[in-house]
N, C-alpha and C. Protein backbone atom coordinates (compact mmCIF):
# COMPACT_ATOMS: atom_id res chain seq x y z
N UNK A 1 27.50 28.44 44.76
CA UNK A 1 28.47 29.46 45.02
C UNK A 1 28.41 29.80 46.50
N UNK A 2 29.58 29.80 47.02
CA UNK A 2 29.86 30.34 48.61
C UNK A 2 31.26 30.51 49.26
N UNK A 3 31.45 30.05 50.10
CA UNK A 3 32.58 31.35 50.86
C UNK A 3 33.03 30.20 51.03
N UNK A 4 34.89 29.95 52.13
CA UNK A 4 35.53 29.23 52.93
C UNK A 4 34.76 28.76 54.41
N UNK A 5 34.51 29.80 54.56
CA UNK A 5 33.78 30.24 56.09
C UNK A 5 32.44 29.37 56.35
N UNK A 6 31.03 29.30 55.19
CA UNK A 6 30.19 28.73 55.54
C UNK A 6 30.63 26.63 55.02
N UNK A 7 31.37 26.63 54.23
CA UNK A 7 31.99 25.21 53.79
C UNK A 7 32.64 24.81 55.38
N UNK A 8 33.77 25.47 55.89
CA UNK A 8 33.94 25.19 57.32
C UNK A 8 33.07 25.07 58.64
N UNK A 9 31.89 25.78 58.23
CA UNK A 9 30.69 25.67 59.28
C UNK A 9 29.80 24.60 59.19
N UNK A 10 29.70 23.95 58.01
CA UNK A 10 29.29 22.21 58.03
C UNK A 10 27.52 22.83 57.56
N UNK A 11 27.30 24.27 56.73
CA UNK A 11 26.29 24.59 56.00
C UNK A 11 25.84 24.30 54.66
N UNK A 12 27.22 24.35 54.48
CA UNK A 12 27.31 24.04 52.60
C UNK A 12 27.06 22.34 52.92
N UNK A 13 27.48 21.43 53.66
CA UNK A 13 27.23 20.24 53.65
C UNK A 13 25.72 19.72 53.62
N UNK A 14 25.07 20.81 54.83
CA UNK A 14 23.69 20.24 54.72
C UNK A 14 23.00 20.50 53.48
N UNK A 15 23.19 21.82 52.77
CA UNK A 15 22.96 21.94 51.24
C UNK A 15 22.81 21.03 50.93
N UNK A 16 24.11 20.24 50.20
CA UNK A 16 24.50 19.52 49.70
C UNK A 16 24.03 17.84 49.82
N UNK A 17 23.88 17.82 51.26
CA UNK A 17 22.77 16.41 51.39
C UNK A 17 21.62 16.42 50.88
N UNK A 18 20.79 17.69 50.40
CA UNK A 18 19.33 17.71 50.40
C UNK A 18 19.28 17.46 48.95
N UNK A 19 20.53 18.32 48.18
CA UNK A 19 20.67 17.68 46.87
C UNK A 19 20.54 16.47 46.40
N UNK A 20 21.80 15.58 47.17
CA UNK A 20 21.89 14.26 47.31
C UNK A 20 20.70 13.20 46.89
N UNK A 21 19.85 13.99 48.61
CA UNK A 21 18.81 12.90 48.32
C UNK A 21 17.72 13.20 47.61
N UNK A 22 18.13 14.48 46.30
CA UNK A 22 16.76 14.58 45.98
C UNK A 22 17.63 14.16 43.90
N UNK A 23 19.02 13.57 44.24
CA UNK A 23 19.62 13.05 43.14
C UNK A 23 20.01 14.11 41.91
N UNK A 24 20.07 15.02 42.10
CA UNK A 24 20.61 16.55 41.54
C UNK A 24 22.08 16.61 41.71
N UNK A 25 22.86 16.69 40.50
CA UNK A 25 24.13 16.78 39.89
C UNK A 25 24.18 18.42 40.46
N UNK A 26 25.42 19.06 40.93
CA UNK A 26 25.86 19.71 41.66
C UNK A 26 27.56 19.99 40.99
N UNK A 27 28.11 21.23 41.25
CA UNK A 27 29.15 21.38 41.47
C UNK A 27 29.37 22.27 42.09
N UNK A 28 30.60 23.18 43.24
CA UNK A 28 30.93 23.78 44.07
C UNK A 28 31.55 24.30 43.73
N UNK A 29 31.91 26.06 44.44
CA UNK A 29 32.87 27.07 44.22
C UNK A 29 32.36 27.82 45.07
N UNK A 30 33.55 27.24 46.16
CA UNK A 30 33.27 28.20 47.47
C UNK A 30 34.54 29.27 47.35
N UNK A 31 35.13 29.24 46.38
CA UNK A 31 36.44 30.59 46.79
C UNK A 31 36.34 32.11 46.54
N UNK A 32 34.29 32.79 47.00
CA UNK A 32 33.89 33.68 47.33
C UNK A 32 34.39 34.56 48.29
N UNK A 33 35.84 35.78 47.93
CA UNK A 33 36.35 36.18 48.86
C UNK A 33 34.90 37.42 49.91
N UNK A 34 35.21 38.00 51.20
CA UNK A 34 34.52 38.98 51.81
C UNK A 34 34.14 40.01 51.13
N UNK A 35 35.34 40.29 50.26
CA UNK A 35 34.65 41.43 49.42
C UNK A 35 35.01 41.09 48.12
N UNK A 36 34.16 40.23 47.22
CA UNK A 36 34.47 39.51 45.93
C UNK A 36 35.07 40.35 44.90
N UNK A 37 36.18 39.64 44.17
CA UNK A 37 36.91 40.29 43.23
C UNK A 37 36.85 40.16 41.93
N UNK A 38 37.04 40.80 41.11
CA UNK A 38 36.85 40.20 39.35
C UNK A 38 37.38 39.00 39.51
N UNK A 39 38.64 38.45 39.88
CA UNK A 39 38.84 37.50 40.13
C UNK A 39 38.14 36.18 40.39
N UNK A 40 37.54 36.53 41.59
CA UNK A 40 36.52 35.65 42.10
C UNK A 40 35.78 35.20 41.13
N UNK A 41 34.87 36.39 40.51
CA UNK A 41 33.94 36.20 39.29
C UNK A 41 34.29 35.92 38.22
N UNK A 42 35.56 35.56 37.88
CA UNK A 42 36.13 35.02 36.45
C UNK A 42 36.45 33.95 36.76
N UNK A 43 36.67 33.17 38.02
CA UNK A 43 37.25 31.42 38.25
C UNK A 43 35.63 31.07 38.52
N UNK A 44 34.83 31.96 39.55
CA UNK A 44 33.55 30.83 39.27
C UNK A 44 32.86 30.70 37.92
N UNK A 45 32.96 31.92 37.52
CA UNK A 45 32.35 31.55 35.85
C UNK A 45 32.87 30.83 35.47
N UNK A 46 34.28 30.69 35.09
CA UNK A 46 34.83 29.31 34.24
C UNK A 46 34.60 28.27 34.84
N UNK A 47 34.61 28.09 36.28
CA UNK A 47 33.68 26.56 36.92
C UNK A 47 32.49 26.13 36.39
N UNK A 48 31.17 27.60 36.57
CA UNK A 48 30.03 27.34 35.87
C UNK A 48 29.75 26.92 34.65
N UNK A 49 30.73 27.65 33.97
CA UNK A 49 31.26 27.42 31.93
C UNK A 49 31.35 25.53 31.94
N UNK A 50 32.16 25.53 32.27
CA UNK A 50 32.70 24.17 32.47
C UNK A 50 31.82 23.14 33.09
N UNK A 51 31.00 23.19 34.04
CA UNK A 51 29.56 22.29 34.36
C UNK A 51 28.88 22.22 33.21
N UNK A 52 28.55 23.41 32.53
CA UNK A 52 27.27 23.33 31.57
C UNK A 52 26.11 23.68 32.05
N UNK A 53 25.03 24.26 31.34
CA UNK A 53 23.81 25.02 31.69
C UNK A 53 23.34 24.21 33.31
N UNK A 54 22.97 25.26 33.76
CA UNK A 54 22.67 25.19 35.39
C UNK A 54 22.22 26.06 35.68
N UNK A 55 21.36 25.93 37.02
CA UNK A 55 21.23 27.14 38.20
C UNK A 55 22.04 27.31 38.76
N UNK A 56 22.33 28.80 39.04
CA UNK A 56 23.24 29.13 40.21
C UNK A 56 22.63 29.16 41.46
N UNK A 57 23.24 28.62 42.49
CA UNK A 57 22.75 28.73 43.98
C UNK A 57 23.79 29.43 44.67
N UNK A 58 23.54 30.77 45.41
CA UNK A 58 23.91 31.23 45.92
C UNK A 58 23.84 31.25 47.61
N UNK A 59 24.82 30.54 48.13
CA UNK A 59 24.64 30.33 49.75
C UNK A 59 25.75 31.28 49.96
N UNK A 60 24.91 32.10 51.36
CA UNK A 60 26.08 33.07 51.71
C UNK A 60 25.43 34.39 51.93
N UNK A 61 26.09 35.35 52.68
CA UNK A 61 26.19 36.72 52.57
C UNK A 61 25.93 37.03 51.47
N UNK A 62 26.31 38.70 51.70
CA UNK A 62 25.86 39.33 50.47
C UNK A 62 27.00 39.58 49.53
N UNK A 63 28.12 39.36 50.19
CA UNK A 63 29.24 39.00 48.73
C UNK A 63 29.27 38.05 48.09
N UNK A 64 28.77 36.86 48.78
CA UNK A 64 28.50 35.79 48.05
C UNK A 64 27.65 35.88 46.91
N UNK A 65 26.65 36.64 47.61
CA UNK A 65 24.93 37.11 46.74
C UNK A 65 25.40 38.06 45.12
N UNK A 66 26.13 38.49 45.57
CA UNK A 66 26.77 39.72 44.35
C UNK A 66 27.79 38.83 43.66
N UNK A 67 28.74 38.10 44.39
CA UNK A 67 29.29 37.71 43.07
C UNK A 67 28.83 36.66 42.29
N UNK A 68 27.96 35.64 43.04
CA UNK A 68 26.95 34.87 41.91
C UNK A 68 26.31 35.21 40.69
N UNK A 69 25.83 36.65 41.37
CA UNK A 69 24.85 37.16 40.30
C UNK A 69 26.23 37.27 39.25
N UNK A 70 27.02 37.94 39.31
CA UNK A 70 28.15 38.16 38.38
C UNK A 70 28.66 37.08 38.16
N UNK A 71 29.09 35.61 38.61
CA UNK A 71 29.38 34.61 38.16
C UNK A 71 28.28 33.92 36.76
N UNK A 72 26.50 34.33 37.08
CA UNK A 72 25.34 33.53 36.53
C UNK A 72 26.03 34.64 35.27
N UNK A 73 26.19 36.04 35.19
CA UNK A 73 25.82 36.63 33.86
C UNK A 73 27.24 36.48 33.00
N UNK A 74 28.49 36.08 33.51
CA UNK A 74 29.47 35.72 32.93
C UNK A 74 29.77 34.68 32.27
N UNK A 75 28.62 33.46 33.28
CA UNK A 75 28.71 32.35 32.36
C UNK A 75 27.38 32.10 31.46
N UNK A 76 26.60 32.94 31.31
CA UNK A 76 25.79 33.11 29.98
C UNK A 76 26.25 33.61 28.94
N UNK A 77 27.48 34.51 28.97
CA UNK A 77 28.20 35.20 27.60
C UNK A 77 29.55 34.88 27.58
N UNK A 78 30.13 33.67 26.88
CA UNK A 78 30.97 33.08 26.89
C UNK A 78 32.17 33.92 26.97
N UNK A 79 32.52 34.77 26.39
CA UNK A 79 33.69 36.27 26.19
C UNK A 79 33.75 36.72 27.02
N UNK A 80 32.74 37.44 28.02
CA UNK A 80 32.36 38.07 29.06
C UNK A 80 33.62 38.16 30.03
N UNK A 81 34.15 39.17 30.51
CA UNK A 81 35.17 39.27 32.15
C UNK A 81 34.67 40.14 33.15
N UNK A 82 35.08 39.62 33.90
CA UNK A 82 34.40 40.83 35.08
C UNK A 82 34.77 42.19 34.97
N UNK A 83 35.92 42.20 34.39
CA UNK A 83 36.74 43.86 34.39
C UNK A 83 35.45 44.59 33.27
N UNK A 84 35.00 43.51 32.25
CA UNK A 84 33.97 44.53 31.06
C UNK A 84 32.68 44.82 31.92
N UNK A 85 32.29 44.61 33.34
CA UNK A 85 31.16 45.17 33.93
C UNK A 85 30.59 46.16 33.22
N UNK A 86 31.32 47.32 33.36
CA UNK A 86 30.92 48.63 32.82
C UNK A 86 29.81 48.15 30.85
N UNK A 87 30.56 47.11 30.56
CA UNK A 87 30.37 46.78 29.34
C UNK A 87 29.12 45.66 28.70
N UNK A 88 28.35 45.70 30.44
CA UNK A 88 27.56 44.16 30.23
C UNK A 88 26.07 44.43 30.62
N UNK A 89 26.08 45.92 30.31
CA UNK A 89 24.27 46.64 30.31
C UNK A 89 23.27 45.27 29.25
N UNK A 90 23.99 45.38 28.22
CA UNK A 90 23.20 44.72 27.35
C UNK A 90 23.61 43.71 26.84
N UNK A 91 24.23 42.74 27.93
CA UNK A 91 24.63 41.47 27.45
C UNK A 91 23.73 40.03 27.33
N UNK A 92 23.97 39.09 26.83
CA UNK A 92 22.83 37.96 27.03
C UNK A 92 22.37 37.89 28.17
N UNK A 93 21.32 36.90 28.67
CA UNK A 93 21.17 36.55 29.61
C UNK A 93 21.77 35.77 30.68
N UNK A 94 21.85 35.84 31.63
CA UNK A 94 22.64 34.48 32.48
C UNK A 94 22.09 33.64 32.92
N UNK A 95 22.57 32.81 33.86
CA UNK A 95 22.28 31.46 34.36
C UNK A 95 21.30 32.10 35.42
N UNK A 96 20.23 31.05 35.99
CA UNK A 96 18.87 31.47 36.56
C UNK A 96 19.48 31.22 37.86
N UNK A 97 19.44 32.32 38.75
CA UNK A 97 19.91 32.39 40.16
C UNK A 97 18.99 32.05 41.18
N UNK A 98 19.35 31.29 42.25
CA UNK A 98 18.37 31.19 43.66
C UNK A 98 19.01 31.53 44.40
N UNK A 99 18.57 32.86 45.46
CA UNK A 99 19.99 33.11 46.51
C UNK A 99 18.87 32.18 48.07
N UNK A 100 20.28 31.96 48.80
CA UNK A 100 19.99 31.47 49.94
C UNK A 100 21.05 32.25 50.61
N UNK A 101 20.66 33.62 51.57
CA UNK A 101 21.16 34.53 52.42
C UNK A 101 21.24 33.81 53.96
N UNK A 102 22.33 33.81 54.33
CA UNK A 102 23.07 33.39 55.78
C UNK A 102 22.85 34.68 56.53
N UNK A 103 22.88 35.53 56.10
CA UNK A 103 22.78 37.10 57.09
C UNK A 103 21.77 37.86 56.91
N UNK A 104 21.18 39.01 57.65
CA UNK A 104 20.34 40.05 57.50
C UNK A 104 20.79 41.13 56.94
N UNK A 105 20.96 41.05 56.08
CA UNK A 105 22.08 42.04 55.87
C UNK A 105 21.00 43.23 54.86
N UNK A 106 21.56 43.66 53.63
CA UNK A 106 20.91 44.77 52.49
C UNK A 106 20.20 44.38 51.67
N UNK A 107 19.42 43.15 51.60
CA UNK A 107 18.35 43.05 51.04
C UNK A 107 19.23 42.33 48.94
N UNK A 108 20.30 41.60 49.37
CA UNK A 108 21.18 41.29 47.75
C UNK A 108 20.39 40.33 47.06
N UNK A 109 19.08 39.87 47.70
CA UNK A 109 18.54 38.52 47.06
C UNK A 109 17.45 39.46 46.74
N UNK A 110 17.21 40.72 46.45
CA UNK A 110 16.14 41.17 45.71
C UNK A 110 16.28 41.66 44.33
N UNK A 111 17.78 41.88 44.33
CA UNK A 111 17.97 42.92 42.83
C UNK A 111 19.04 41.73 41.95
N UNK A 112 19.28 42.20 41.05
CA UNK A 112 20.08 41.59 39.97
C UNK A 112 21.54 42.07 40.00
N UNK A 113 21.67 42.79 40.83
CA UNK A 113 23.14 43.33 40.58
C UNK A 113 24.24 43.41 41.55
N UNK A 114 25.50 43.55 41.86
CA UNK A 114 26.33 43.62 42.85
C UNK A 114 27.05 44.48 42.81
N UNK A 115 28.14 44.52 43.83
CA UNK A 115 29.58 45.12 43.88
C UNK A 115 30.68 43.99 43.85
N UNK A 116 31.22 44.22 43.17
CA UNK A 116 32.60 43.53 42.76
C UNK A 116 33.77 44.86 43.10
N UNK A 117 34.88 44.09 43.71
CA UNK A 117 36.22 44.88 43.66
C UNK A 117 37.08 44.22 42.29
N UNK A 118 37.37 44.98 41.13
CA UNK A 118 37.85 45.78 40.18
C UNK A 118 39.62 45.57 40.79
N UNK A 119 39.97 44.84 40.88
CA UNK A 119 41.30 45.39 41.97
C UNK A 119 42.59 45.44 40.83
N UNK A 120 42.44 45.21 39.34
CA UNK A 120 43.12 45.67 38.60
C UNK A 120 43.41 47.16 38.38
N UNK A 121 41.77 47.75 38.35
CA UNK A 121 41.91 49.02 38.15
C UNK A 121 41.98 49.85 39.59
N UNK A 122 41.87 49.17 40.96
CA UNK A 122 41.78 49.71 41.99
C UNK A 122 40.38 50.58 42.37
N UNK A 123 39.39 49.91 42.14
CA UNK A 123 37.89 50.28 42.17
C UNK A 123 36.78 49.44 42.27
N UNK A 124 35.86 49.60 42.85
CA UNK A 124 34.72 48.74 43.35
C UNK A 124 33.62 49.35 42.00
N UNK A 125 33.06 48.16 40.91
CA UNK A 125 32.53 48.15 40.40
C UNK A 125 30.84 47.51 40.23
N UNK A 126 29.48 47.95 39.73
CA UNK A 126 28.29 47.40 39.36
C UNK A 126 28.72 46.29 38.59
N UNK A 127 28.57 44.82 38.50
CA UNK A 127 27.95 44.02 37.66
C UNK A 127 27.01 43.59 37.62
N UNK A 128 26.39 42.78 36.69
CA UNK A 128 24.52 42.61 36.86
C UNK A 128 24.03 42.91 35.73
N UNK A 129 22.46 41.93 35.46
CA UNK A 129 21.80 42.35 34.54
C UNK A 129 20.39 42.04 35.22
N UNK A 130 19.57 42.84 34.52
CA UNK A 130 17.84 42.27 35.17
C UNK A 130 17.62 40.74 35.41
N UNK A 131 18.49 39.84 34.23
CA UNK A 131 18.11 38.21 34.04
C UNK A 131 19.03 37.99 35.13
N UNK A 132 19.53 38.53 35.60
CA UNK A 132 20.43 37.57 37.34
C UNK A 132 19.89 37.73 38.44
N UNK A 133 18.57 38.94 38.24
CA UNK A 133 17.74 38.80 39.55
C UNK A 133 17.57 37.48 40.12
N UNK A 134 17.77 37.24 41.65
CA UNK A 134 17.14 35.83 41.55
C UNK A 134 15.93 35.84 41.34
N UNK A 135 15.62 34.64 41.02
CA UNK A 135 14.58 34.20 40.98
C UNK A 135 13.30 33.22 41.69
N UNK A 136 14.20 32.91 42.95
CA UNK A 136 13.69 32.40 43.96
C UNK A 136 14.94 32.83 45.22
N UNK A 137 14.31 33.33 46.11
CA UNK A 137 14.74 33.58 47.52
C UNK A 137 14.54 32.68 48.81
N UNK A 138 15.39 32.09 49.36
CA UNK A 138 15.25 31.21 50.49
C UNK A 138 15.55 31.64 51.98
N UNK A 139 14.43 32.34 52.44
CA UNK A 139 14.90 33.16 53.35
C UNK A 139 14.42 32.13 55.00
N UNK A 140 15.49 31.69 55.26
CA UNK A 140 15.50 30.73 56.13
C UNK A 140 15.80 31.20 57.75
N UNK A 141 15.14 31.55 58.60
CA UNK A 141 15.82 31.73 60.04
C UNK A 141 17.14 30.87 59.87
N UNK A 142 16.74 29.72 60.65
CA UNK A 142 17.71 28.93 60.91
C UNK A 142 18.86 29.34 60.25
N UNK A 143 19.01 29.66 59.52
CA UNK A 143 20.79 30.12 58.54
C UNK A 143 21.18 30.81 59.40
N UNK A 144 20.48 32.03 60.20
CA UNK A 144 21.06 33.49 61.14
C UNK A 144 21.47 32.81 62.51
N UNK A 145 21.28 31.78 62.29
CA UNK A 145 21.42 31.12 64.53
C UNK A 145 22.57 30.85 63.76
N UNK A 146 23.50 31.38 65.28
CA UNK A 146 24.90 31.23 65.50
C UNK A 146 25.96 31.86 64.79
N UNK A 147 25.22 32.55 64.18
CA UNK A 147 26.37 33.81 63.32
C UNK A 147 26.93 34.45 64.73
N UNK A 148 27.93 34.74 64.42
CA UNK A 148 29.16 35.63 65.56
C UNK A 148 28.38 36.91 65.77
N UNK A 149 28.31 37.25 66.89
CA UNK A 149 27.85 38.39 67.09
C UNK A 149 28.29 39.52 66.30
N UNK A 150 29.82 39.98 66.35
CA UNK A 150 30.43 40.81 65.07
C UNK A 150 29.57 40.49 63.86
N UNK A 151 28.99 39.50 63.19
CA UNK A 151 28.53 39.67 62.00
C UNK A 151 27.68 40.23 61.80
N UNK A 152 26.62 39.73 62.72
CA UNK A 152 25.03 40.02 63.21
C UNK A 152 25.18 41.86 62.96
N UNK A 153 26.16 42.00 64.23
CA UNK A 153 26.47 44.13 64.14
C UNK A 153 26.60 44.21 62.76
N UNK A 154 27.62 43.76 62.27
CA UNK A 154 28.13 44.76 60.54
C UNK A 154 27.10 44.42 60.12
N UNK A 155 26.13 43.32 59.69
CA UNK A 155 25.37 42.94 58.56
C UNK A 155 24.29 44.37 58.71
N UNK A 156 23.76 44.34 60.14
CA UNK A 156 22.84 45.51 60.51
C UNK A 156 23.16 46.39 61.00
N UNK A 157 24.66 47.05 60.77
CA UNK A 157 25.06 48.17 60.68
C UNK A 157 25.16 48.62 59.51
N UNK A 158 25.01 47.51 58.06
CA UNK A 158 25.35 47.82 56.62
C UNK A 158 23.86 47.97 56.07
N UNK A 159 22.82 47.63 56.96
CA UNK A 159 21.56 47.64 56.81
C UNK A 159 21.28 49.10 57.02
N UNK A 160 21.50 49.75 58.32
CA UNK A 160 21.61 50.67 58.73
C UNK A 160 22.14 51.88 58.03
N UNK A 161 23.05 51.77 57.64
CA UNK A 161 23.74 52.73 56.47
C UNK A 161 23.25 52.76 55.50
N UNK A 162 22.56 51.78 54.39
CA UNK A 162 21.38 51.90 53.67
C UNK A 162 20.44 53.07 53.92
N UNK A 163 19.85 52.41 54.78
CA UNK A 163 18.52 53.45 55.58
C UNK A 163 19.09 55.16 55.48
N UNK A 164 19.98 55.13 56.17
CA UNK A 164 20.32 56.54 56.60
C UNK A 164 21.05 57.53 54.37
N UNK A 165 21.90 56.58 54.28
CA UNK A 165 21.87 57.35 53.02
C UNK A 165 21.09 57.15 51.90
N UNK A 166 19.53 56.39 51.99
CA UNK A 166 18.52 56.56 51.49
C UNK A 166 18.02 57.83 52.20
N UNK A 167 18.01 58.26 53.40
CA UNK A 167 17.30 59.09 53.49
C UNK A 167 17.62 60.68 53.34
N UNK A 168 19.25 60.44 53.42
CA UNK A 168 19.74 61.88 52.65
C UNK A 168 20.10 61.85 51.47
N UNK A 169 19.75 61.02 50.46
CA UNK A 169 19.70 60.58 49.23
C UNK A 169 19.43 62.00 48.18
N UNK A 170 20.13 62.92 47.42
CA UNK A 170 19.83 64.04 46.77
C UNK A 170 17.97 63.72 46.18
N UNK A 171 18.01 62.40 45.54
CA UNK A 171 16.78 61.83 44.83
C UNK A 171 15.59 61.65 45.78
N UNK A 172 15.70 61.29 47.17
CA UNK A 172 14.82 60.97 48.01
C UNK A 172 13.16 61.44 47.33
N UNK A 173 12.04 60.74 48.13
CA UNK A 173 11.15 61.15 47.25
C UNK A 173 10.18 60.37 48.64
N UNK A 174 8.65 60.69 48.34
CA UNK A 174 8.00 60.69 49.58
C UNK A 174 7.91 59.03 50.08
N UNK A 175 7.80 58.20 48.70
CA UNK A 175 8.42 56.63 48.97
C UNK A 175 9.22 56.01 49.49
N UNK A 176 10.52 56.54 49.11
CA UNK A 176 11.89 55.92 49.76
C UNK A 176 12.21 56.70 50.81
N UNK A 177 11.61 57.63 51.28
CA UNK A 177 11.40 58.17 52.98
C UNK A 177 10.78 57.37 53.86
N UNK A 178 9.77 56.93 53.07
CA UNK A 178 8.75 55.85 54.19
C UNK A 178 9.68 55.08 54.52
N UNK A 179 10.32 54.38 53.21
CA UNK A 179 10.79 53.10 53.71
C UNK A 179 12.26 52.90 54.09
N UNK A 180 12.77 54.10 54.34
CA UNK A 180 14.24 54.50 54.56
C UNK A 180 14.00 54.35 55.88
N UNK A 181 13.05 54.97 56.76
CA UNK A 181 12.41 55.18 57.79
C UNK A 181 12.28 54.44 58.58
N UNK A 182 11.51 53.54 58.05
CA UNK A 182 11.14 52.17 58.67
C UNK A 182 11.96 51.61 58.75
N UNK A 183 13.35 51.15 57.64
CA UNK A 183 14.14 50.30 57.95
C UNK A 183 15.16 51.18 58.86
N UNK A 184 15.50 52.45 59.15
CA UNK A 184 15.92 52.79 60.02
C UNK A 184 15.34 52.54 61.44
N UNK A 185 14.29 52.61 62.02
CA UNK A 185 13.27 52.12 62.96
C UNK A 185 13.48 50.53 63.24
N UNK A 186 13.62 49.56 62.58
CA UNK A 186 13.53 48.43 62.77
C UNK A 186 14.84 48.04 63.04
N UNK A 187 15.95 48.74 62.10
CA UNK A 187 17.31 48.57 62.49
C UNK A 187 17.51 48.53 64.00
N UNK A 188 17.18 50.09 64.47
CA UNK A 188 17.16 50.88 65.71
C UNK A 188 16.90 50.22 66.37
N UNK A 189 15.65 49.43 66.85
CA UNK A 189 15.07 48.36 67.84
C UNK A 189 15.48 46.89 67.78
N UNK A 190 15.44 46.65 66.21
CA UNK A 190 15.84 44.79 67.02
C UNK A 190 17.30 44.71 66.58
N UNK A 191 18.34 45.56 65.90
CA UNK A 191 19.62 45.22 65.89
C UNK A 191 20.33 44.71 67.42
N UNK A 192 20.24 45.80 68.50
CA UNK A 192 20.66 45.67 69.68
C UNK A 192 20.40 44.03 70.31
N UNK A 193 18.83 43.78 70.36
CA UNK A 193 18.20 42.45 70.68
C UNK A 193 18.78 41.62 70.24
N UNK A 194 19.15 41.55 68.52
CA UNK A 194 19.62 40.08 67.70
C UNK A 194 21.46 39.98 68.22
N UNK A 195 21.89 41.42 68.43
CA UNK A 195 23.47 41.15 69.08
C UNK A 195 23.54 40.82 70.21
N UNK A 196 22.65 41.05 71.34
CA UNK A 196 22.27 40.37 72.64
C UNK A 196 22.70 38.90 72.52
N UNK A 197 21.53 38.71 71.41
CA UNK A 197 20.53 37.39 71.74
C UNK A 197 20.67 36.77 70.08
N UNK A 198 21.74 36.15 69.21
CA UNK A 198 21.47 35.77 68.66
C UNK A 198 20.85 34.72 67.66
């Protein structure tokens, strides 16, 4: 699973060679919009449906990262649509996810769940279940060289906004202060450097 953008950057290719030579059957669905739509997550599921049991690999940002996870748990419950999010607390399990993150962005290769845009009902919705956590993370430098400077800013300006409404969070608690903190702090200092110098 991935975007237009990294398929045009000649990333998804090198993927795709390592597969090759390691003789691993593969199929693709890069039509991961910026801000993924039920849409999105109802054509890659029926791609995934249609391969047959697999891992999902998630290359990409963190929309990419979110709608995989929602592509893996759609195509574990055959009925399943993205619009029933609200409806998929306790649905089967999904397909076993590996994310591979292109950006620094909010941390989407740790949890099981996303944001999807809903754009029937005109609303940004949770999909996800615990079983779409990935399950292996590929956290690669090399992916972040040569991202556009604009990306580098939003990814760790969306990092940044994390931090800050963790820390005025009604729930806040002496834990997620520490670490609201810190990732505010780390934002603060090497965001500037990595838009410099990326």
């Amino acid at each position: 699973m991935t975007d237009h953008g990294l398929r045009a950057a000649g990333i998804v290719d090198q993927v795709l060679r390592s597969l090759d030579a390691a003789g691993m059957e593969y199929g693709v669905y890069d039509g991961v919009g910026a801000n993924p739509s039920t849409g999105n997550v109802d054509e890659g599921a029926a791609k995934a449906r249609a391969f047959g049991p697999a891992v999902v690999a998630a290359l990409g940002a963190g929309s990419v990262l979110d709608a995989a996870k929602g592509i893996s748990l759609l195509a574990g419950n055959a009925d399943a649509a993205a619009a029933d999010a609200d409806a998929l607390w306790e649905a089967l399990d999904g397909l076993p996810v590996i994310a591979i993150p292109t950006t620094s962005g909010t941390g989407a290769e740790t949890n099981g769940f996303g944001v999807i845009e809903d754009t029937a009902a005109c609303r940004k919705v949770y999909i996800g279940h615990p079983s779409v956590k990935p399950r292996i993370a590929l956290l690669h430098p090399e992916l972040t060289l040569g991202l556009p400077a604009r990306i580098t800013a939003a990814t760790g300006i969306d990092a940044l906004v994390h931090g800050i409404e963790s820390l005025a969070s009604r729930g806040a608690n002496p834990v997620s202060v520490a670490y609201a903190a810190q990732a505010v702090a780390v934002v603060g200092r090497w965001l500037p450097a990595a838009h410099r110098d990326g």
